[in-house]
N, C-alpha and C. Protein backbone atom coordinates (compact mmCIF):
# COMPACT_ATOMS: atom_id res chain seq x y z
N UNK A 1 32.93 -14.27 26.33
CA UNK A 1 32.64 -13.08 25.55
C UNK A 1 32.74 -13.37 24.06
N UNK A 2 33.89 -14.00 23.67
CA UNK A 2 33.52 -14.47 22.32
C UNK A 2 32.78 -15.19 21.68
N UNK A 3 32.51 -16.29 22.57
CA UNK A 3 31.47 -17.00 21.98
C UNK A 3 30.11 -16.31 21.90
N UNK A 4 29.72 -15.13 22.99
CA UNK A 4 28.40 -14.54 22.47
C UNK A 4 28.83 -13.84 21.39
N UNK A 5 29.44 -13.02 20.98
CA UNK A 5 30.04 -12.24 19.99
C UNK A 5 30.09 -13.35 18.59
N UNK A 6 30.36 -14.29 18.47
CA UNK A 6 29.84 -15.54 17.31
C UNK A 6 28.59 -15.63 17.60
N UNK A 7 27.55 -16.02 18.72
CA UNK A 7 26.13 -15.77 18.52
C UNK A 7 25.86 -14.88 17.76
N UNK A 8 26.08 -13.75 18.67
CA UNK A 8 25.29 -12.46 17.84
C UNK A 8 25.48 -12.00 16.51
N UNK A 9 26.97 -12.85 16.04
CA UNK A 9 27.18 -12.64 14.89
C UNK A 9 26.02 -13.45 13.73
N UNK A 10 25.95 -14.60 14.06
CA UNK A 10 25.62 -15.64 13.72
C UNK A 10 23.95 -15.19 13.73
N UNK A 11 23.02 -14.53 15.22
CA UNK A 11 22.04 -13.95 14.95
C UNK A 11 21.71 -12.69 13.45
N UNK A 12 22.92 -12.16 13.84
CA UNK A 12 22.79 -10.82 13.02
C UNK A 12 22.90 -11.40 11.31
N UNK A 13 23.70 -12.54 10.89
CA UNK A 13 23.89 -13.33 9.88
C UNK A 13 22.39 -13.89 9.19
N UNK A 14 21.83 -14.29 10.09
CA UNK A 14 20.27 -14.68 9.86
C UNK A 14 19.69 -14.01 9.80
N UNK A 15 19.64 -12.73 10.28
CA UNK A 15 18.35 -11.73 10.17
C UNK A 15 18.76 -11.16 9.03
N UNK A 16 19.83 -10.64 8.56
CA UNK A 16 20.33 -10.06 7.40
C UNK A 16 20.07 -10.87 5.74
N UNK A 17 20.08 -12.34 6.25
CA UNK A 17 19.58 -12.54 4.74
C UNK A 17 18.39 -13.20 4.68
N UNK A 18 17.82 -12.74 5.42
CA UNK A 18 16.07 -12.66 5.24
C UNK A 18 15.62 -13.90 5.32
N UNK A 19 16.55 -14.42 6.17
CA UNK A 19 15.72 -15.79 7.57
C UNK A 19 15.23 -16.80 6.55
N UNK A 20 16.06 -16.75 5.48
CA UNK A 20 15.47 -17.81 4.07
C UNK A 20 16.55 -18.89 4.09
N UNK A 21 16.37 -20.13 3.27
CA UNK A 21 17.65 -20.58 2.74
C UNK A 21 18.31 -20.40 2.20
N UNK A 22 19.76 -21.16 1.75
CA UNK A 22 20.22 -20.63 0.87
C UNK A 22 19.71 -20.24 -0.46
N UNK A 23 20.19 -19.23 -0.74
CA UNK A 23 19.69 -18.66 -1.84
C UNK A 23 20.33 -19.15 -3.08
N UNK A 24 19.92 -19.22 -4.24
CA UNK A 24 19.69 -19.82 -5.77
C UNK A 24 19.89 -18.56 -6.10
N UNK A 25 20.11 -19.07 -7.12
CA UNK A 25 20.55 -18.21 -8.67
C UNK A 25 19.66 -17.26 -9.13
N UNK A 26 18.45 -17.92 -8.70
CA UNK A 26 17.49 -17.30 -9.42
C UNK A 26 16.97 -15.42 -9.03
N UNK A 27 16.67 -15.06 -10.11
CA UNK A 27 16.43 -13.58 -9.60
C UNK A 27 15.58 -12.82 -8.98
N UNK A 28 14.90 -13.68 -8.71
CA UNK A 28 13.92 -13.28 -7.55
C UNK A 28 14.15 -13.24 -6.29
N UNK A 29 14.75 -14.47 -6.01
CA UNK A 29 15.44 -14.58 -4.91
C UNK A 29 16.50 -13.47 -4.56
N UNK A 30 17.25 -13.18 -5.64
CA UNK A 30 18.74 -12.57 -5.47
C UNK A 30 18.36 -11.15 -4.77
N UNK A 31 17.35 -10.59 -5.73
CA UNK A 31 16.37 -9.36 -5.40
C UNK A 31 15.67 -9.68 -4.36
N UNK A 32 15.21 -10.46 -3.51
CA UNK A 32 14.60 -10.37 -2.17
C UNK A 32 16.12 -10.66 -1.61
N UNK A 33 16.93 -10.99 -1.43
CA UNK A 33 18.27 -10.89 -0.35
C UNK A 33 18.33 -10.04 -0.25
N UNK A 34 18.86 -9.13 -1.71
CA UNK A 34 19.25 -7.59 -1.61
C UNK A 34 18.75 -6.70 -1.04
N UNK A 35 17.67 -6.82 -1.17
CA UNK A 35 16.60 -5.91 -0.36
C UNK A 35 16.35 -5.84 0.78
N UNK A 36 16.39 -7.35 1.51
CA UNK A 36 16.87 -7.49 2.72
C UNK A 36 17.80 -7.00 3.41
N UNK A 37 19.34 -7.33 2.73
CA UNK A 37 20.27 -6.42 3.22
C UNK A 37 20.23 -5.14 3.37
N UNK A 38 19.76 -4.56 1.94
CA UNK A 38 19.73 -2.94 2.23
C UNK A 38 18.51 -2.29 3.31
N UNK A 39 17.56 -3.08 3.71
CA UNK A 39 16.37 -2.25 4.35
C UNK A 39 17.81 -2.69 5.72
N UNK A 40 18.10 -3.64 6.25
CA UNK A 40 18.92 -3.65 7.34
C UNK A 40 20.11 -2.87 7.46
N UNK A 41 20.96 -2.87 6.44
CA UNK A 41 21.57 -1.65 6.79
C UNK A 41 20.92 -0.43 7.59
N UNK A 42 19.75 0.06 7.02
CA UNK A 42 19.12 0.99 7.77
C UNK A 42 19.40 0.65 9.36
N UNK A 43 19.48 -0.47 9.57
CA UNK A 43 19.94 -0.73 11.36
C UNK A 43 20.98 -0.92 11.81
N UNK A 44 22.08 -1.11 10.55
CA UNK A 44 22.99 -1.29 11.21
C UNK A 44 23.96 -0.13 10.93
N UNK A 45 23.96 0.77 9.90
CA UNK A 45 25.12 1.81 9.71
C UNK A 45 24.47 3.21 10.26
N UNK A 46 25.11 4.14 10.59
CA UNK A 46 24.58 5.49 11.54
C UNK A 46 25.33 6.66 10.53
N UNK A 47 24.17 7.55 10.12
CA UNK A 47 24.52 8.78 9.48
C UNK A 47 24.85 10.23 10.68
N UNK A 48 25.53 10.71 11.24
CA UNK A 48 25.64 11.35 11.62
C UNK A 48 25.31 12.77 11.67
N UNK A 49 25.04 13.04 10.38
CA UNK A 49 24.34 14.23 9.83
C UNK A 49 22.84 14.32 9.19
N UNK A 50 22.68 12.91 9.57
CA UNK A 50 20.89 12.75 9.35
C UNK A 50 20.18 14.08 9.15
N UNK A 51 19.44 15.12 8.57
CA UNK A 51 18.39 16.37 8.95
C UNK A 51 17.27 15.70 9.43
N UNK A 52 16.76 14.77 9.18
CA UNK A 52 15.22 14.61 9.75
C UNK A 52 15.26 13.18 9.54
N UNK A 53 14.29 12.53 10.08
CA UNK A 53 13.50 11.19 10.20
C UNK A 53 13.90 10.46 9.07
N UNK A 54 13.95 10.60 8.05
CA UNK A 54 13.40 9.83 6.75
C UNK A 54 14.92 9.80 6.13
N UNK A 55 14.93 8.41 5.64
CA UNK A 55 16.37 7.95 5.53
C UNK A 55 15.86 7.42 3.90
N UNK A 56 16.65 8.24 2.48
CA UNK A 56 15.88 7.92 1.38
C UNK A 56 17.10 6.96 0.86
N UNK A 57 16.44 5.75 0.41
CA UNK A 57 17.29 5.06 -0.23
C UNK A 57 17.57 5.12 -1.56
N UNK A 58 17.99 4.77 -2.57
CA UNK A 58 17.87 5.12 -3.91
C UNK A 58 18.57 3.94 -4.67
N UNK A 59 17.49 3.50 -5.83
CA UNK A 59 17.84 2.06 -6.53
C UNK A 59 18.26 2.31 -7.96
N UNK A 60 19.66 2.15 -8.36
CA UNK A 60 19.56 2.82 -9.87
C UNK A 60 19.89 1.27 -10.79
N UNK A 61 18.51 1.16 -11.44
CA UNK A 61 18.80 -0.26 -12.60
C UNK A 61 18.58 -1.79 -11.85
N UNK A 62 17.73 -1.58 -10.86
CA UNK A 62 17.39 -2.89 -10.01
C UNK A 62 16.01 -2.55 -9.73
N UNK A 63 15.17 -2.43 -10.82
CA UNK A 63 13.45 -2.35 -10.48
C UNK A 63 12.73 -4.00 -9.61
N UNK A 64 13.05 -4.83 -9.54
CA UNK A 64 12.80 -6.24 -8.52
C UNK A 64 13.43 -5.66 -7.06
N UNK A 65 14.53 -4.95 -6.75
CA UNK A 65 14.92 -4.79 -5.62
C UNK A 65 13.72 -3.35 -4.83
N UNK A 66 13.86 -2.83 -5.90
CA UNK A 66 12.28 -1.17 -5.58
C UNK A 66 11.50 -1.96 -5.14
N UNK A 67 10.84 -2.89 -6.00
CA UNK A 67 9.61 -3.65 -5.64
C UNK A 67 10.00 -3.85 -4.50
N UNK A 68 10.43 -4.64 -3.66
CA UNK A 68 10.46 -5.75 -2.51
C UNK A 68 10.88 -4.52 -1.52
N UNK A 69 11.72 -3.70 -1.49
CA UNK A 69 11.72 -2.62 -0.64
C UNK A 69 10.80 -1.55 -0.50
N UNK A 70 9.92 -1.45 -0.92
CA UNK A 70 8.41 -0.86 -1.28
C UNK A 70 7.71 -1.90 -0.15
N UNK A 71 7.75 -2.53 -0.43
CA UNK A 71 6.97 -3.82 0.90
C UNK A 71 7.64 -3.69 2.09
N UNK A 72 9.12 -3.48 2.46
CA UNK A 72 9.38 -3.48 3.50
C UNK A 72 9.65 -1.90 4.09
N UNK A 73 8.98 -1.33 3.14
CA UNK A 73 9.55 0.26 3.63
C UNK A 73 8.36 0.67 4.69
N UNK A 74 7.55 -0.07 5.38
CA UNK A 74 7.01 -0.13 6.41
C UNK A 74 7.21 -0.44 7.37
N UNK A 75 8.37 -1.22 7.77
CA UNK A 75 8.88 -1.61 8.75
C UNK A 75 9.40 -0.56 9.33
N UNK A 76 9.89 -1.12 10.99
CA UNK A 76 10.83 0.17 11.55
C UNK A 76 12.45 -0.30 11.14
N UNK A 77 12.36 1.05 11.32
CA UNK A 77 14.21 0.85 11.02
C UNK A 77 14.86 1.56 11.95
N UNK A 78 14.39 1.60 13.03
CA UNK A 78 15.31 2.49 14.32
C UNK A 78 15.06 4.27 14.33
N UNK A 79 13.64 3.94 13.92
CA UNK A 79 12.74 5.26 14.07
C UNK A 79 12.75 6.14 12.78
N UNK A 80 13.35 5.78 11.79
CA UNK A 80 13.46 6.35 10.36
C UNK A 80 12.34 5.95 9.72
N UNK A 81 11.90 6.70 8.76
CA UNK A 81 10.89 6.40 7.99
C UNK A 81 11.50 6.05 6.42
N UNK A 82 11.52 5.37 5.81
CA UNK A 82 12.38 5.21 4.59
C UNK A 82 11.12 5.81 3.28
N UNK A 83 11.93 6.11 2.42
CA UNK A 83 11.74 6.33 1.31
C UNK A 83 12.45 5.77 -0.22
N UNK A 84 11.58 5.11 -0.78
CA UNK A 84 12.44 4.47 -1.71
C UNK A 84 12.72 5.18 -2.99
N UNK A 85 13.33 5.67 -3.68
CA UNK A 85 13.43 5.86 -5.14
C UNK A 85 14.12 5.33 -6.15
N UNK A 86 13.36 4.99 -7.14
CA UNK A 86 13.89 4.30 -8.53
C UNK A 86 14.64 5.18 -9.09
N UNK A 87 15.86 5.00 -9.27
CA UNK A 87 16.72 6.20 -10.53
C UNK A 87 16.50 7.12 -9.63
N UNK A 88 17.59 8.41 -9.82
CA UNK A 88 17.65 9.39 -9.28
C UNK A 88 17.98 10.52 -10.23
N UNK A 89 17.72 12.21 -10.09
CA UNK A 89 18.22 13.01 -10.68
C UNK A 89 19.75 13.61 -9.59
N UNK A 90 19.71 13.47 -8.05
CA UNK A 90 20.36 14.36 -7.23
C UNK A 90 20.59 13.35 -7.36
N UNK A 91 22.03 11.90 -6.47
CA UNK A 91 22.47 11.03 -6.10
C UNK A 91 22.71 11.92 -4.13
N UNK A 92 22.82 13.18 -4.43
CA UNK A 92 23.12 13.27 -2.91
C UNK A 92 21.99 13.81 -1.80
N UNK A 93 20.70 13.25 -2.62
CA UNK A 93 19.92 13.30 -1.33
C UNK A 93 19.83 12.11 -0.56
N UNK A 94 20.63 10.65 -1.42
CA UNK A 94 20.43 9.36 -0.98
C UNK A 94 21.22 9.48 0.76
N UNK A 95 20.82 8.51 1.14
CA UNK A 95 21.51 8.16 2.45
C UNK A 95 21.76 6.62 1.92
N UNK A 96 21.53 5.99 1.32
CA UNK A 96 21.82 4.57 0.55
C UNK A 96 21.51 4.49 -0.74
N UNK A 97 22.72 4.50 -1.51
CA UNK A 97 22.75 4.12 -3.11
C UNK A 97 23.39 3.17 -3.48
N UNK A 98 21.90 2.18 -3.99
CA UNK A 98 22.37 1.02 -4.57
C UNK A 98 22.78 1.10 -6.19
N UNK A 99 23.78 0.69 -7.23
CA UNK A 99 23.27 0.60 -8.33
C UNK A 99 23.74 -0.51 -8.81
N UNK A 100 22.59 -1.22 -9.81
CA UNK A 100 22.94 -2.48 -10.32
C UNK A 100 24.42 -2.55 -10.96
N UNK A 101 25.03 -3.75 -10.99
CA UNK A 101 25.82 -4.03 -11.89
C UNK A 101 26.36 -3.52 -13.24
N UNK A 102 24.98 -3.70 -13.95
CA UNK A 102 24.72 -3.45 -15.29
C UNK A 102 24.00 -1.76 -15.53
N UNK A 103 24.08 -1.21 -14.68
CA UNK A 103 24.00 0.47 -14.59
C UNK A 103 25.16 1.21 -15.48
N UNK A 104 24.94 1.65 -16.42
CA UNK A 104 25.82 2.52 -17.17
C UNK A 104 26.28 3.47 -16.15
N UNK A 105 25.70 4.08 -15.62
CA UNK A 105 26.34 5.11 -14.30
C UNK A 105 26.88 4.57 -13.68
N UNK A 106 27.29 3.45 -13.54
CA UNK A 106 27.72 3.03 -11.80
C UNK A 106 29.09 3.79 -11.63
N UNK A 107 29.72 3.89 -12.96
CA UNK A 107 31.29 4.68 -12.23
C UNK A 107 31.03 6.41 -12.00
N UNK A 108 30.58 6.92 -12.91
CA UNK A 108 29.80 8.04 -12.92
C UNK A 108 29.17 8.33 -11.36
N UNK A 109 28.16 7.81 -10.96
CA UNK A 109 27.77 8.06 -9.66
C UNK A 109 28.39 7.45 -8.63
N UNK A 110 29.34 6.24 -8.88
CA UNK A 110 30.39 6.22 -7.57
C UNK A 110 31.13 7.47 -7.61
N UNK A 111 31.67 8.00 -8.46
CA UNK A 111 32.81 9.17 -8.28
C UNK A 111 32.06 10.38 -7.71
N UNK A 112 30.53 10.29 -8.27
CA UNK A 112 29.87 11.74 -7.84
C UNK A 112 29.92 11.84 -5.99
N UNK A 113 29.37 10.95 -5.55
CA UNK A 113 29.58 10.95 -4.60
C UNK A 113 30.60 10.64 -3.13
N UNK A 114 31.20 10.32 -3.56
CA UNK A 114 32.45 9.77 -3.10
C UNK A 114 32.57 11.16 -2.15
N UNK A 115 33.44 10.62 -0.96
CA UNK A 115 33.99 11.21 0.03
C UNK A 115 32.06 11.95 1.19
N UNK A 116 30.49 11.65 0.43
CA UNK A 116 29.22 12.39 1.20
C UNK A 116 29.26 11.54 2.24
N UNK A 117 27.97 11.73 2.52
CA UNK A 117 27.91 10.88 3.96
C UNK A 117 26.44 9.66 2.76
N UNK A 118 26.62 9.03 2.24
CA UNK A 118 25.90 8.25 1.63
C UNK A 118 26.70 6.90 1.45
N UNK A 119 26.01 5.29 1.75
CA UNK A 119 26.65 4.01 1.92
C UNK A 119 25.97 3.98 0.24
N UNK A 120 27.56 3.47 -0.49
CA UNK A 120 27.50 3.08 -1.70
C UNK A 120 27.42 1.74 -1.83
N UNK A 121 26.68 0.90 -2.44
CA UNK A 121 26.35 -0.38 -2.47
C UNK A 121 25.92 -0.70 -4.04
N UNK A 122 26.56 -2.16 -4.09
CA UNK A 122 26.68 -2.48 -5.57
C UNK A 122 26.97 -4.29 -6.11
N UNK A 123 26.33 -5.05 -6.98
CA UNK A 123 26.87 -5.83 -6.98
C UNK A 123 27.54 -5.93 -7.72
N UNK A 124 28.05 -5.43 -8.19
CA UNK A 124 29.32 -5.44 -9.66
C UNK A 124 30.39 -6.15 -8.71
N UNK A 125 31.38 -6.82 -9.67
CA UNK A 125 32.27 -7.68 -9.33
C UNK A 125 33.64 -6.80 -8.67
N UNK A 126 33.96 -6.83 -7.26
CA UNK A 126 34.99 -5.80 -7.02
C UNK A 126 34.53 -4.53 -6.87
N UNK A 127 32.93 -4.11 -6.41
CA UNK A 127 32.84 -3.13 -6.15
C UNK A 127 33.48 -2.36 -4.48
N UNK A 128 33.43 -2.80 -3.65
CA UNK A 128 34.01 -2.54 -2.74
C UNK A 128 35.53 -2.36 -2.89
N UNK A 129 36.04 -3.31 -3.49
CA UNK A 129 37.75 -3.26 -3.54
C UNK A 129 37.83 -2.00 -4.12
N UNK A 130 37.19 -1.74 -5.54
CA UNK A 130 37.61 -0.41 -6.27
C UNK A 130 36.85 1.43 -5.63
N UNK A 131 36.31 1.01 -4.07
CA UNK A 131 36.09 2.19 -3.43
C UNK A 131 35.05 2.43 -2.93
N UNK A 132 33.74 1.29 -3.61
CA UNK A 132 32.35 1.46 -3.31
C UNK A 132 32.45 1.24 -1.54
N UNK A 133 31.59 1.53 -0.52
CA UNK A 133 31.46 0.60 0.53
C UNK A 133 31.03 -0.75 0.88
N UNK A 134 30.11 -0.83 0.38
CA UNK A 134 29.80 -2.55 0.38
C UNK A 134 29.47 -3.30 -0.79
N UNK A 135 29.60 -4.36 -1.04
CA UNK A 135 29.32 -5.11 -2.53
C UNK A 135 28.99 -6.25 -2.03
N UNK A 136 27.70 -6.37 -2.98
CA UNK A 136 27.41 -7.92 -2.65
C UNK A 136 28.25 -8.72 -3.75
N UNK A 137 28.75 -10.15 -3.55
CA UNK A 137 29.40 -11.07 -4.21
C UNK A 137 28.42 -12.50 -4.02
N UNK A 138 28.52 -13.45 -5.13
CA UNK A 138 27.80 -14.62 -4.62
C UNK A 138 28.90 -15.60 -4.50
N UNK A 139 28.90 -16.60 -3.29
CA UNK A 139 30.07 -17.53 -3.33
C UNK A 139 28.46 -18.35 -2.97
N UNK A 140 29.02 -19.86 -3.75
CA UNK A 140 27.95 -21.22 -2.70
C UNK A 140 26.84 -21.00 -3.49
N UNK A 141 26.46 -20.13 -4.30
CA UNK A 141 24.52 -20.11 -4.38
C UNK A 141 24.25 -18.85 -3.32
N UNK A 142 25.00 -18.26 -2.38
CA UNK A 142 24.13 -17.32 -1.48
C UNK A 142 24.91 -15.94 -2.23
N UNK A 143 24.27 -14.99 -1.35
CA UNK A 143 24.92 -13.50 -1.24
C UNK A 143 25.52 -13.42 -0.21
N UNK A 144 26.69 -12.57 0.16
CA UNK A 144 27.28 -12.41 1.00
C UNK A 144 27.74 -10.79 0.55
N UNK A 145 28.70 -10.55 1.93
CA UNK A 145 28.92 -8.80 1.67
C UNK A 145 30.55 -8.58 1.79
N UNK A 146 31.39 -7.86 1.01
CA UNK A 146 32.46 -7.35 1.41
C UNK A 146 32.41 -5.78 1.34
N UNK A 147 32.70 -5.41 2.40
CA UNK A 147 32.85 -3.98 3.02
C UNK A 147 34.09 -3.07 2.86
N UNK A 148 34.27 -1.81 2.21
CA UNK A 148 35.49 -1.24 2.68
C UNK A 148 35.70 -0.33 3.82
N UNK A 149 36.28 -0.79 5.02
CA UNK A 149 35.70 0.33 6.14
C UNK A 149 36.54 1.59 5.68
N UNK A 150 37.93 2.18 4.33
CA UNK A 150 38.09 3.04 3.94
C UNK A 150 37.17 3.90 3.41
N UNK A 151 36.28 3.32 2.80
CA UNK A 151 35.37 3.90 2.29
C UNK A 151 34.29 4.65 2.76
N UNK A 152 33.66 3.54 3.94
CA UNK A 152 32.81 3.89 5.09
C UNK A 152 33.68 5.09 5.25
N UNK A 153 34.74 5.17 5.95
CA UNK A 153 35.12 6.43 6.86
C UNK A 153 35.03 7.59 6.11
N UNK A 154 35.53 7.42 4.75
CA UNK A 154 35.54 8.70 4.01
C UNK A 154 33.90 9.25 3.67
N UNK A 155 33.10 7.69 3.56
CA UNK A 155 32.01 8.40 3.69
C UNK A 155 31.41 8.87 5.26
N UNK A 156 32.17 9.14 6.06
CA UNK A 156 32.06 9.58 7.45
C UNK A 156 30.52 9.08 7.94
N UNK A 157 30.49 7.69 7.76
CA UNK A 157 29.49 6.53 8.19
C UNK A 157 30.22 5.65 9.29
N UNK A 158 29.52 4.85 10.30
CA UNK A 158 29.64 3.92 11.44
C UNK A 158 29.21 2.81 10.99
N UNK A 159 29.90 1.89 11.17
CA UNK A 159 28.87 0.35 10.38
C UNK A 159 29.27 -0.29 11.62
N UNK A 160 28.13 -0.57 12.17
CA UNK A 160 28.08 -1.66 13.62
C UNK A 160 29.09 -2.96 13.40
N UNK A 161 29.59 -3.31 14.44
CA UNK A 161 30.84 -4.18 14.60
C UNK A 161 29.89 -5.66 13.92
N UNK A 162 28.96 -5.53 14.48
CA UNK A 162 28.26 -7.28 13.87
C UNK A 162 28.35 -7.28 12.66
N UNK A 163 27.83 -6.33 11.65
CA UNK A 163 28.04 -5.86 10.97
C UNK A 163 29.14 -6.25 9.59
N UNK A 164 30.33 -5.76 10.85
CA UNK A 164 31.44 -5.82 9.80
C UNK A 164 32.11 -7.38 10.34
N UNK A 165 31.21 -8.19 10.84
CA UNK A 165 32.11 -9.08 11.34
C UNK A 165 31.47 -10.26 10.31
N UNK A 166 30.53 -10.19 9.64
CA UNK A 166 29.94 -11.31 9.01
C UNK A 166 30.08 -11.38 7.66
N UNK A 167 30.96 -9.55 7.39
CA UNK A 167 31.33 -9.51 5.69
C UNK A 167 33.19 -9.47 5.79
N UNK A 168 33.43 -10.24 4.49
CA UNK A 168 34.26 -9.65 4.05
C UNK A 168 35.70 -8.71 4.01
N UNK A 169 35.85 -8.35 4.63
CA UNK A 169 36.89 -6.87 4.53
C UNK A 169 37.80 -6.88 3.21
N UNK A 170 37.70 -5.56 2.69
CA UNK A 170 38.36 -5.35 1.57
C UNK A 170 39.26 -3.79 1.48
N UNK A 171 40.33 -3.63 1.13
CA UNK A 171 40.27 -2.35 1.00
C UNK A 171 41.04 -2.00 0.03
């Protein structure tokens, strides 16, 4: 049992960073990982209070990550239809809010939303530790994820066990 449980981890590891090599520095790249990760989240975390089909993501200060999720917002995502938006005026129609690093809002709209049912995601350094739910960090040249499942819960979100088994834990 464990050793499939390292498969599937190990599957779920590959599909998540977009079946590429390691990833470089460079920002193109960094922005196609990200994007990767976040269209998958769509498969792997469960909103419970979903109203309808369409699961809107929202990108604040990462226009390369819009782009590339604009391309994949055709895919399925476990019967959701995604919607992408650049910048937001509401933050709580998101069901996924990413905001760059370098976002003047990022503390501003972490606090706004805090405790909804929306996965906060960020690569700022220590975003997860200081409350966000997931943060990307780069160790090696790649991206990788640390998760706070405090956070998850308060945002009364499910993040699939594979999931949480290939990031991180922080709290």
């Amino acid at each position: 049992m464990a050793g499939r449980l390292a498969g599937l981890g190990l599957c779920l590891w590959v599909l998540l960073s977009g079946l590429g090599p390691a990833v470089a520095a460079d920002d193109v790249l960094n922005a196609k990982t990200k994007a990767n990760y976040l269209f998958n989240f769509t498969k792997f975390v469960e909103w419970p209070a979903l109203m309808n089909d369409t699961l809107h993501v929202c990108i604040v200060g990462a226009e390369p990550i819009v782009n590339v999720l604009s391309d994949l917002a055709s895919r399925d995502t476990k019967g959701h239809l995604l919607q992408i938006w650049s910048g937001i005026d509401d933050p709580q129609v998101c069901q996924i809010l990413y905001i760059d690093h370098e976002a003047p809002e990022l503390h501003a709209l972490t606090q706004q939303v805090r405790g909804n049912q929306i996965l906060t995601v960020s690569d700022a350094e220590g975003f997860a530790g200081r409350g966000g739910c997931i943060g990307f960090y780069s160790e090696n040249g790649q991206i990788k994820l640390e998760i706070n499942p405090d956070a998850v819960r308060r945002a009364q979100l499910k993040v699939n066990a594979l999931l949480m088994e290939i990031a991180r834990i922080v709290r």
